[in-house]
Protein backbone atom coordinates (compact mmCIF):
# COMPACT_ATOMS: atom_id res chain seq x y z
CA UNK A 1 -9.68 31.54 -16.99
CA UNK A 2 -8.48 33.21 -14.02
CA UNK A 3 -5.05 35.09 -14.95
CA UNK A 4 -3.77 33.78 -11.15
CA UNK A 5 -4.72 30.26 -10.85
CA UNK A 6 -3.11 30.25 -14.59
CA UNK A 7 0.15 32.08 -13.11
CA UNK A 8 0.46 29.41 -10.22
CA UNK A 9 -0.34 26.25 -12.47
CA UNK A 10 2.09 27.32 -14.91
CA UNK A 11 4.73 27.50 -12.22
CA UNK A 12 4.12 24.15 -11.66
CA UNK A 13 7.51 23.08 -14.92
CA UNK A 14 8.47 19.76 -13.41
CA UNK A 15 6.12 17.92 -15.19
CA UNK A 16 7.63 19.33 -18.51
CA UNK A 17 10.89 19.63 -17.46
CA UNK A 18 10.84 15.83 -17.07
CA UNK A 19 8.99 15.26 -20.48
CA UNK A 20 11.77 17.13 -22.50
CA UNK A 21 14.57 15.11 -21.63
CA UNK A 22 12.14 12.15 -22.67
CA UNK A 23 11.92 10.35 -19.38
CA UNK A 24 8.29 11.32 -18.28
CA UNK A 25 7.13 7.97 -16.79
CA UNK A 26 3.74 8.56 -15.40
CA UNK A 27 0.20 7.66 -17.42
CA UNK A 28 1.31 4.82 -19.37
CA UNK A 29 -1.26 3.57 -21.15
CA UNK A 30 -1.83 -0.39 -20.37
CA UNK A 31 -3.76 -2.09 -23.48
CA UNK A 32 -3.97 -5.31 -21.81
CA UNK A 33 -5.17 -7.13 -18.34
CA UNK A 34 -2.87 -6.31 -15.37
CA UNK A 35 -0.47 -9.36 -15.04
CA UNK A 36 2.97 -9.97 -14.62
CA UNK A 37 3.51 -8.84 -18.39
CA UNK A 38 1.19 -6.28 -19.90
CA UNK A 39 0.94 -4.32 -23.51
CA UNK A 40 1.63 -1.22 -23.58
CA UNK A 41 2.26 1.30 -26.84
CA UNK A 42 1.43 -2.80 -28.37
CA UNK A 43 4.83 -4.27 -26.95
CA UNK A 44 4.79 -6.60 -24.26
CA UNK A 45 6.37 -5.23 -20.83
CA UNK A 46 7.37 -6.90 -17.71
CA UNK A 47 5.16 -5.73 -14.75
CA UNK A 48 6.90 -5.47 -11.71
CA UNK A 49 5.31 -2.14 -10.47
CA UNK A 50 1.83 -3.61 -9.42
CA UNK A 51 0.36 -4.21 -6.29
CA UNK A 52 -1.52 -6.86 -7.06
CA UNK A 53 0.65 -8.77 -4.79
CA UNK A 54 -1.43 -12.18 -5.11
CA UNK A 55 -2.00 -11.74 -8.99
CA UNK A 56 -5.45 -12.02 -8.62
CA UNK A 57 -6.61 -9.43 -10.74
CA UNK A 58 -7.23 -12.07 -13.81
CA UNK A 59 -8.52 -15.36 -11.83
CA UNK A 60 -11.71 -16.48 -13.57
CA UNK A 61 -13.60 -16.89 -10.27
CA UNK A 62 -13.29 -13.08 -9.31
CA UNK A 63 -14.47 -12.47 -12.86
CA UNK A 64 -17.64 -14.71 -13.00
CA UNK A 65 -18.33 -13.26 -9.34
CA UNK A 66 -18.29 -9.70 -10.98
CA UNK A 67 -20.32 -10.78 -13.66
CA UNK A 68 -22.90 -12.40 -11.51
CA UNK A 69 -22.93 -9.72 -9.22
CA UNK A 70 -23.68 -7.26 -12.05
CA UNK A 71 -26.16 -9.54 -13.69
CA UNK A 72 -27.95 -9.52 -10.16
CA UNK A 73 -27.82 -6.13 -8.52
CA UNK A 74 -26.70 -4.19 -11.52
CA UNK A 75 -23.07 -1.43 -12.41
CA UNK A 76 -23.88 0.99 -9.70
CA UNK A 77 -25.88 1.57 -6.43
CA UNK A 78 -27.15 5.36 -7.18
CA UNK A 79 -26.66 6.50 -3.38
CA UNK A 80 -24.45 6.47 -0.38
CA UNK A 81 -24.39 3.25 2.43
CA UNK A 82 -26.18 6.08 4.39
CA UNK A 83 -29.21 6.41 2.66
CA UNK A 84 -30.16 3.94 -0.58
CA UNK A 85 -27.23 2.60 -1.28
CA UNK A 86 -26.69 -0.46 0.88
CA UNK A 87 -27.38 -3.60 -0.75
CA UNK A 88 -27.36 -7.22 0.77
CA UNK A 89 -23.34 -7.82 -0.68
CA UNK A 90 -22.51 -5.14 0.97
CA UNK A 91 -23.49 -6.67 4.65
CA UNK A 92 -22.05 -9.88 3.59
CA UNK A 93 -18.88 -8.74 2.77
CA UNK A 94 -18.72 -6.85 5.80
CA UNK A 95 -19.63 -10.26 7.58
CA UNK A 96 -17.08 -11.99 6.01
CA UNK A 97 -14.08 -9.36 6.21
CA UNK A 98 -14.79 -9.46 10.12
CA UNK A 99 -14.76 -13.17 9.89
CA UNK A 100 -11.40 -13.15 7.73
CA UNK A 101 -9.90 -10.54 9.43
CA UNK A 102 -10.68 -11.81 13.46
CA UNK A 103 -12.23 -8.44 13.84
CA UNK A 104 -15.61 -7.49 15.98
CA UNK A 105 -17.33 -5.20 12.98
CA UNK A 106 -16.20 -3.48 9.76
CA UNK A 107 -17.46 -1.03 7.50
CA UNK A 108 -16.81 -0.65 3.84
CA UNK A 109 -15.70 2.51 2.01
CA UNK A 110 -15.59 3.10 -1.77
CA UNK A 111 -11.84 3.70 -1.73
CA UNK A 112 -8.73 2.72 0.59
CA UNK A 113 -7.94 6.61 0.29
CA UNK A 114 -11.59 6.95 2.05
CA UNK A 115 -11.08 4.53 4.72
CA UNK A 116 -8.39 6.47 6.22
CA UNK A 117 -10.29 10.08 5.50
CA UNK A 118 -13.65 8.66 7.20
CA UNK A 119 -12.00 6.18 9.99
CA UNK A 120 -9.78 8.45 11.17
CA UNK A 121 -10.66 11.90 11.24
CA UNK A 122 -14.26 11.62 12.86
CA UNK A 123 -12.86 10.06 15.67
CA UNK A 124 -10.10 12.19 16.67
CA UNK A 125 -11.11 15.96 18.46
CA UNK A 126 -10.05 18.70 18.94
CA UNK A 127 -8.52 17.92 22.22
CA UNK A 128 -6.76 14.77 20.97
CA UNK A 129 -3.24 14.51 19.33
CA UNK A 130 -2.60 12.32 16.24
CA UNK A 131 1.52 10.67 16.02
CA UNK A 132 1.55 9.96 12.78
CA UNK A 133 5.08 7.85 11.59
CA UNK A 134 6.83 10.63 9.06
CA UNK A 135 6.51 8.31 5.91
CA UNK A 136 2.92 7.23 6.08
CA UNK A 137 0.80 7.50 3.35
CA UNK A 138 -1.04 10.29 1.88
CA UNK A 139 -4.10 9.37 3.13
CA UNK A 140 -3.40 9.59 6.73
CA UNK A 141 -1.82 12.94 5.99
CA UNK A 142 -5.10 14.16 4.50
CA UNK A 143 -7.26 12.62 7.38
CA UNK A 144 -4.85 14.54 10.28
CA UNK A 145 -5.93 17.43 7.94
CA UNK A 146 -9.68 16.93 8.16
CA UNK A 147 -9.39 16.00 12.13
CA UNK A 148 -9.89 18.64 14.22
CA UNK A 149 -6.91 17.03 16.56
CA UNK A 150 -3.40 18.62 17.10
CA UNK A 151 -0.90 16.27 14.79
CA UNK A 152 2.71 15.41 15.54
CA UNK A 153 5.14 13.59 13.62
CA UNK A 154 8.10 11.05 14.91
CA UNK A 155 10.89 9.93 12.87
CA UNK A 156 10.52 6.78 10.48
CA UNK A 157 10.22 3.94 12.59
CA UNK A 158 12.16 5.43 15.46
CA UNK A 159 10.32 4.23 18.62
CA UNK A 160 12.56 6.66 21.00
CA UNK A 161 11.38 9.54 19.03
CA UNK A 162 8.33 8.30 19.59
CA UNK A 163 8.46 7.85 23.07
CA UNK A 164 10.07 11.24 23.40
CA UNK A 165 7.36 12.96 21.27
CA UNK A 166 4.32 11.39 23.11
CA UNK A 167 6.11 11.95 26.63
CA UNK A 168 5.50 15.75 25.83
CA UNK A 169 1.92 15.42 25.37
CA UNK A 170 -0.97 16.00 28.20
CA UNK A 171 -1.24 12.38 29.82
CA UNK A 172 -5.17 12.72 30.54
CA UNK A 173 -5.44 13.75 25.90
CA UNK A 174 -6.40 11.09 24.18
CA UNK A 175 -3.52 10.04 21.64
CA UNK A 176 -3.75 8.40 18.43
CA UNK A 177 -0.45 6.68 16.83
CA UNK A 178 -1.06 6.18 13.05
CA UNK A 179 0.68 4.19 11.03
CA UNK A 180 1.00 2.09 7.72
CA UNK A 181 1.84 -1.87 8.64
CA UNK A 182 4.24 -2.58 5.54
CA UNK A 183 5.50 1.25 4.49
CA UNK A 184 4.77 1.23 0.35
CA UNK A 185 7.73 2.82 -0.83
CA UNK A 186 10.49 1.53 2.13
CA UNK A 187 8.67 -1.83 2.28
CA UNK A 188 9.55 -2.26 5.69
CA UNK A 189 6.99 -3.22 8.50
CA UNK A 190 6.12 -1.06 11.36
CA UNK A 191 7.61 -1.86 14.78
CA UNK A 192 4.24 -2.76 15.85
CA UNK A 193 5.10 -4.43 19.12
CA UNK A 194 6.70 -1.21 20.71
CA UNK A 195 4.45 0.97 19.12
CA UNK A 196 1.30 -0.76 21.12
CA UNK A 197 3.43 -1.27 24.21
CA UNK A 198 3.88 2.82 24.08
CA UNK A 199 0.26 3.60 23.04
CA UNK A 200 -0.74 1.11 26.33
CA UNK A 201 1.53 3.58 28.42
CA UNK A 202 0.66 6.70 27.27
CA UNK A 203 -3.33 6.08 26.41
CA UNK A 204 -3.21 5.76 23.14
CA UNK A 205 -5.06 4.39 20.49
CA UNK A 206 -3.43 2.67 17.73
CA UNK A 207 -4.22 2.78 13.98
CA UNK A 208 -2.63 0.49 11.80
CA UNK A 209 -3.26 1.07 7.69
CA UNK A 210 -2.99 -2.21 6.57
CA UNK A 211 -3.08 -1.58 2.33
CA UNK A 212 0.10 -3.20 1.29
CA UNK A 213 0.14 -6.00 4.33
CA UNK A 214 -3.24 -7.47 3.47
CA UNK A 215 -3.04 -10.26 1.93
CA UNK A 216 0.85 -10.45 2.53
CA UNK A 217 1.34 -10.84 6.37
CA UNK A 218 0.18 -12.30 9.03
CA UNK A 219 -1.68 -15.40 9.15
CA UNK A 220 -4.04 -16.08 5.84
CA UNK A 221 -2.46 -12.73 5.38
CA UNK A 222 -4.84 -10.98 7.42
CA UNK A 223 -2.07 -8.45 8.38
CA UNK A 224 0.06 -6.89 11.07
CA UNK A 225 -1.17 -7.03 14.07
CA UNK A 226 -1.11 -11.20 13.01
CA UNK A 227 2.54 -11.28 12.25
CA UNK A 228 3.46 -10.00 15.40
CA UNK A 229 0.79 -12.46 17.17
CA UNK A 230 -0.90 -9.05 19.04
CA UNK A 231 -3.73 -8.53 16.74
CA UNK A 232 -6.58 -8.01 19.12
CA UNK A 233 -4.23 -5.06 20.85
CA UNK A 234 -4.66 -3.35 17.48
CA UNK A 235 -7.75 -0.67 18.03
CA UNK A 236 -8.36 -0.27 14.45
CA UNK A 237 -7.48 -1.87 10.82
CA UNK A 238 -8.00 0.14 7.97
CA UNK A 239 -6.79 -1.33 4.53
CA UNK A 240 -7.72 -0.94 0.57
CA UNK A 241 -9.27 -3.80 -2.25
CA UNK A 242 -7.44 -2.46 -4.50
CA UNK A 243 -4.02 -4.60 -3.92
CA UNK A 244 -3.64 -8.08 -3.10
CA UNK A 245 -7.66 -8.18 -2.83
CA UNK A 246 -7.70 -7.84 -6.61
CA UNK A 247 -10.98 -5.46 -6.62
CA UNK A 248 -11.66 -1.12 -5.54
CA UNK A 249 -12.68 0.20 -2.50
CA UNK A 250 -11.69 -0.11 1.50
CA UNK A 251 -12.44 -0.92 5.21
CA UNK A 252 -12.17 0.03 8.79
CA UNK A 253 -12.30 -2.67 11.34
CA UNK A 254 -12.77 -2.05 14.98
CA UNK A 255 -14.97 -2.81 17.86
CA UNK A 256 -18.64 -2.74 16.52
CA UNK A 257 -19.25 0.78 18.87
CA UNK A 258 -16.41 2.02 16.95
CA UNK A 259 -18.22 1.27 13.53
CA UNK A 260 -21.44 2.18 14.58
CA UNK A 261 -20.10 5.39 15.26
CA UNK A 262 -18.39 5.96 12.36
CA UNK A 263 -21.43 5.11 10.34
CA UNK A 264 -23.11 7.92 11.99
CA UNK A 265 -20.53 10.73 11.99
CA UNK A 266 -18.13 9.45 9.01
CA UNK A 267 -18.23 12.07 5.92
CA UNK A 268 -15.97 10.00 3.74
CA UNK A 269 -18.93 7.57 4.26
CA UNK A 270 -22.17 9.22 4.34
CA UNK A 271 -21.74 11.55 1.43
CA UNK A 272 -20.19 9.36 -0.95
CA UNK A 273 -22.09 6.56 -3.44
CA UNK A 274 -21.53 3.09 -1.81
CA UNK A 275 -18.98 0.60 -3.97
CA UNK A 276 -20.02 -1.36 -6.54
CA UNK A 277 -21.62 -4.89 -6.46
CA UNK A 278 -18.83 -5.97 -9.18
CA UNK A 279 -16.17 -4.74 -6.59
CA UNK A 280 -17.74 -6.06 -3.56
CA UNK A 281 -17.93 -9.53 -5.13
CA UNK A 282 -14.49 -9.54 -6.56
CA UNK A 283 -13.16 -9.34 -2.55
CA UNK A 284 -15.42 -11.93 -1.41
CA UNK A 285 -14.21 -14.03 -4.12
CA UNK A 286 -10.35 -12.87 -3.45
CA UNK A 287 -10.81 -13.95 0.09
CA UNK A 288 -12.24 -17.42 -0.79
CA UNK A 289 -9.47 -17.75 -3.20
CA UNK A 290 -6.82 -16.68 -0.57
CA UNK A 291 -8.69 -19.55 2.15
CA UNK A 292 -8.49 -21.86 -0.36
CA UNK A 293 -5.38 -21.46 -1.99
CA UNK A 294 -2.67 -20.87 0.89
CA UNK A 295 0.26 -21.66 -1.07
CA UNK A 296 -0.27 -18.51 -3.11
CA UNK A 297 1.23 -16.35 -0.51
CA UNK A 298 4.18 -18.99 -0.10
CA UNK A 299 4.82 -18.14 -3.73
CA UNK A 300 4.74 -14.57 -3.30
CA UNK A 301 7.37 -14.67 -0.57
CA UNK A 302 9.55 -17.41 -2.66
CA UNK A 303 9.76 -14.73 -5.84
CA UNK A 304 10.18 -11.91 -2.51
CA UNK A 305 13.52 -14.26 -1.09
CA UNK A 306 14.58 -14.89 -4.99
CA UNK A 307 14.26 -11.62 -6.32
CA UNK A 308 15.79 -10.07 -2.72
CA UNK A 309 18.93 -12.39 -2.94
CA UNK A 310 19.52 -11.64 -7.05
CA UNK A 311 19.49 -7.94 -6.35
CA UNK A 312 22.29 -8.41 -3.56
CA UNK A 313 24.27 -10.64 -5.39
CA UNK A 314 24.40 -8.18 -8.16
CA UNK A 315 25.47 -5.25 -5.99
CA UNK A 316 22.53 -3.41 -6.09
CA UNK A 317 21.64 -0.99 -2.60
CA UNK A 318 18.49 -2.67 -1.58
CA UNK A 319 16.87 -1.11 1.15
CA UNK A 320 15.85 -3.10 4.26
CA UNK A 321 12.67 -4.43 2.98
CA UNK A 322 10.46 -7.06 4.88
CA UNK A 323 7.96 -7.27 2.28
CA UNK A 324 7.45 -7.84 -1.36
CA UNK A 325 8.42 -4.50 -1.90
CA UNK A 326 12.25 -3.96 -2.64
CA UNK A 327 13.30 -0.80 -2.63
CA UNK A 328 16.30 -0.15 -4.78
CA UNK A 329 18.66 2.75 -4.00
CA UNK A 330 19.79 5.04 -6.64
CA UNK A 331 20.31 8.56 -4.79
CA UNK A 332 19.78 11.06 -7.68
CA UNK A 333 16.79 11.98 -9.34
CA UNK A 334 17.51 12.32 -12.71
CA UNK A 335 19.54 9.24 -12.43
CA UNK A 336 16.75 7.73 -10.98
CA UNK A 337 13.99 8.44 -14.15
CA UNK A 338 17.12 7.40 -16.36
CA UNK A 339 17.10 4.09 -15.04
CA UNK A 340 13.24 3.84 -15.07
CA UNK A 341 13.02 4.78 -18.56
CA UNK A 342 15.86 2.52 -20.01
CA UNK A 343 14.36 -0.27 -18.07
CA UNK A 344 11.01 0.18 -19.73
CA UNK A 345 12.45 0.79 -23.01
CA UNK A 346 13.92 -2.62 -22.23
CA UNK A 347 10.68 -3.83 -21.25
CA UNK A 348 10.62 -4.08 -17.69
CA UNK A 349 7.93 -1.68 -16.08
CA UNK A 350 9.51 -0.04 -13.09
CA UNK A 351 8.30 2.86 -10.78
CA UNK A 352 10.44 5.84 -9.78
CA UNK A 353 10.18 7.57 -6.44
CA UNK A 354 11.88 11.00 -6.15
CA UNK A 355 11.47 14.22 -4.41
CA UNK A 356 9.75 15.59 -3.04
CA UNK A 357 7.77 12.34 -1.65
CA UNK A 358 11.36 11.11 -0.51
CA UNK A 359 14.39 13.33 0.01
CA UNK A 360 16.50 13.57 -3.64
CA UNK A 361 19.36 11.40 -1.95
CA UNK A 362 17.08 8.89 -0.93
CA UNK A 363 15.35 8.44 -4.90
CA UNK A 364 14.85 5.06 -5.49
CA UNK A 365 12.91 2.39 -7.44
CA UNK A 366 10.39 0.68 -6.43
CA UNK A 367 10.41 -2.95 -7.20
CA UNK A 368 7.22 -5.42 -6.58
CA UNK A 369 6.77 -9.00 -6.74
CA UNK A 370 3.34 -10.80 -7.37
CA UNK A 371 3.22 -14.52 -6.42
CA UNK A 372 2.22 -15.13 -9.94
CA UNK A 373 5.55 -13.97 -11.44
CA UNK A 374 7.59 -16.99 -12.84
CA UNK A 375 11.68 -17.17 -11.69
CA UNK A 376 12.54 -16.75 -15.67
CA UNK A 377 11.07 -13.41 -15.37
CA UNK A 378 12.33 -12.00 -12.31
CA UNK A 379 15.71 -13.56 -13.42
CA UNK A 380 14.97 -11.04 -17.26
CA UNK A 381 14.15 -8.00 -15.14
CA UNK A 382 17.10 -7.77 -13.03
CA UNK A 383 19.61 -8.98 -15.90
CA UNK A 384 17.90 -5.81 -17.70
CA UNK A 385 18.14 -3.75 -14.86
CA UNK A 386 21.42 -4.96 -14.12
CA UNK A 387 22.94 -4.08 -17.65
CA UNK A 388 21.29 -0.45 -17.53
CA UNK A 389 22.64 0.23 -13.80
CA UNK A 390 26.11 -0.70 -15.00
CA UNK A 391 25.41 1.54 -18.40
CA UNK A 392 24.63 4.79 -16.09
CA UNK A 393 27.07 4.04 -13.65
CA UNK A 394 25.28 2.86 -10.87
CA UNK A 395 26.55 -0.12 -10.32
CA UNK A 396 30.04 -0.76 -10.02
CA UNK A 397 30.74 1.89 -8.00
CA UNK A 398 29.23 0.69 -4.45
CA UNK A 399 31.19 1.34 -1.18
CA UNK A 400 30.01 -1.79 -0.27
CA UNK A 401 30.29 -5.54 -1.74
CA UNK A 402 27.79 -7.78 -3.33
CA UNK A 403 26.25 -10.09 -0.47
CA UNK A 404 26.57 -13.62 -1.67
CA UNK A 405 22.93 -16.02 -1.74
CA UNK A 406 24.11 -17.95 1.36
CA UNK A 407 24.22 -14.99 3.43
CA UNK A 408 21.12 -13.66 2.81
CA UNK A 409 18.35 -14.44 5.22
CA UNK A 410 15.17 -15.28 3.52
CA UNK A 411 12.01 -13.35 4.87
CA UNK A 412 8.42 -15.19 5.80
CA UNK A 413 4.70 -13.92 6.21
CA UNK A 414 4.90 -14.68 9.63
């Protein structure tokens, strides 16, 4: 082994560091199917770090639509859409995404990861400038990385940064304003209105990752641009399977010269193996289900407003989520894996986000809701976590009060 890719790896000690004080939370093993309580290390654990938002993941129907879909076309498709590997589900999910999602044409990628590295990064040149909002994902990041474009960042959902930032760039470059629609660690939505009111100003196009609003937002859940009733001013949708669509793999959605080009110039496309039939029939079947059943996003935001209003009533810092993603506040890292790992010793699974993807003041944890949690167990999780933030001395020491049930203003999809 190289002596100096040994010497930099083994500089790498947070990792370890973490593991010795016995709070190392990443890699659990599940045993079980993902639900709202899974086994892990054989104990039964509270799930509320998934995104399976809809709790789709175990519905029979997806299963017997893998199944079939196996049974038919077989585990894998041994080439990429570009060459052998495009089979007949693959054109009718694309069909019925577009249909779903009120969109002209879409094109399927193997991950959500690759949707934003291949519908992004093709289409922005070198004499182009990407805004990208400072806390999208990592994805995005990568694809401003591939692009050949200049990149510029604007503060978290601070449309007069924006504004200034865009002002400063040449009015005849093409711009392209990037962001997630529901922000997966803040949970917040994007202040899509402005943000296409500036892009039409300053000729921009706007890109809206839509991986944690899918299934969430909008109408039918078919996302941002929905919820704020200005979907067809949205110039593309990208999005993942792999949340409330209960499955693996991504999409763009645009107009259908935007998607014909990206099937000609798209890397993240052409030189990758195609996704499998099992996955592309689990998201047809998720979207049937979500047609069919729209009272399963009503849950999801009922267990959102419950879980929302118990957290504030507790005294908890909640940050200003719009989504089923409640971020709560802690403000020290090793306070923050403390409280992760007494939770899941207490059997409520948890996740931990601390520096350096957010500043070390701004550590918090990361909350989720699926519409098939029950009220008894959101009420057991945040008794648990509750009792633990009062053991570290987290709670209790708040400059600011508990917020009562009847002042809380419930959220909605639309």
């Amino acid at each position: 082994m190289n002596k100096n890719l040994l010497e930099r790896v083994n500089k790498f000690t947070a990792p370890n560091e973490i593991r010795a004080m016995g709070m190392y939370p990443y890699f659990r093993v599940i045993e079980s199917e993902q639900d709202t309580e899974v086994i892990i290390d054989g104990k039964p654990i509270l799930m509320f770090g998934s995104n399976s938002y809809l709790g789709l993941t175990n519905h029979p129907k997806i299963k017997e639509a893998a199944r079939a879909a196996i049974s038919r076309y077989g585990t894998g498709c041994a080439g990429s859409r570009f060459l052998n590997g495009t089979l007949r589900i693959h054109i009718e999910l694309e069909e019925t995404l577009a249909d779903y999602l009120k969109q002209e044409a879409v094109l399927l990628y193997s991950t959500g990861f690759q949707s934003n590295l291949g519908g992004i990064a093709p289409l922005a040149g070198r004499h182009d400038t990407i805004l990208i909002d400072e806390r999208v994902h990592a994805s995005i990041i990568d694809a401003t990385r591939l692009s050949f474009a200049k990149v510029q960042k604007f503060r978290h959902n601070d449309m007069e940064d924006l504004e200034k930032v865009i002002a400063r760039i040449d009015p005849g470059a093409l711009k392209f304003i990037v962001v997630d629609g529901v922000f997966s660690m803040e949970g917040d939505i994007t202040k899509l209105p402005d943000i296409v009111r500036i892009a039409e100003k300053h000729n921009g196009v706007v890109v809206v990752d839509d991986a944690h609003a899918i299934g969430v937002i909008g109408e039918q859940g078919i996302g941002t641009g929905s919820h704020f009733g200005i979907h067809d001013r949205v110039d593309i949708q990208t999005g993942t399977f792999s949340k409330s669509l209960a499955s693996l793999g991504g999409f763009v959605a645009a107009s259908y010269d935007v998607i014909d080009y990206l099937k000609h110039t798209s890397r993240a496309l052409i030189f990758s193996a195609s996704m499998t039939p099992a996955s592309a029939a689990s998201v047809l079947a998720a979207i049937e289900i979500i047609k069919n059943e729209p009272d399963r996003i009503n849950r999801l935001w009922e267990n959102t407003n419950y879980a929302l209003a118990r957290f504030l009533e507790m005294g908890f810092e909640v940050g200003p989520s719009e989504s089923p993603i409640i971020p709560i506040y802690i403000r020290d890292n090793i306070k923050t894996f403390a409280f992760a790992t007494k939770c899941f010793e207490a059997g409520v699974f948890i996740n931990p986000v601390v520096s350096p993807a957010v500043p070390s003041e701004e550590s918090l944890i990361r909350f989720s809701l699926m519409a098939t949690h029950s009220i008894e167990q959101i009420d057991r999780a945040i008794e648990r976590m509750y009792e633990i933030g009062v053991q570290l001395g987290i709670l209790g020491n708040q400059e600011t009060e508990p917020v009562a049930a009847d002042h809380f203003s419930p959220l909605s999809p639309a």
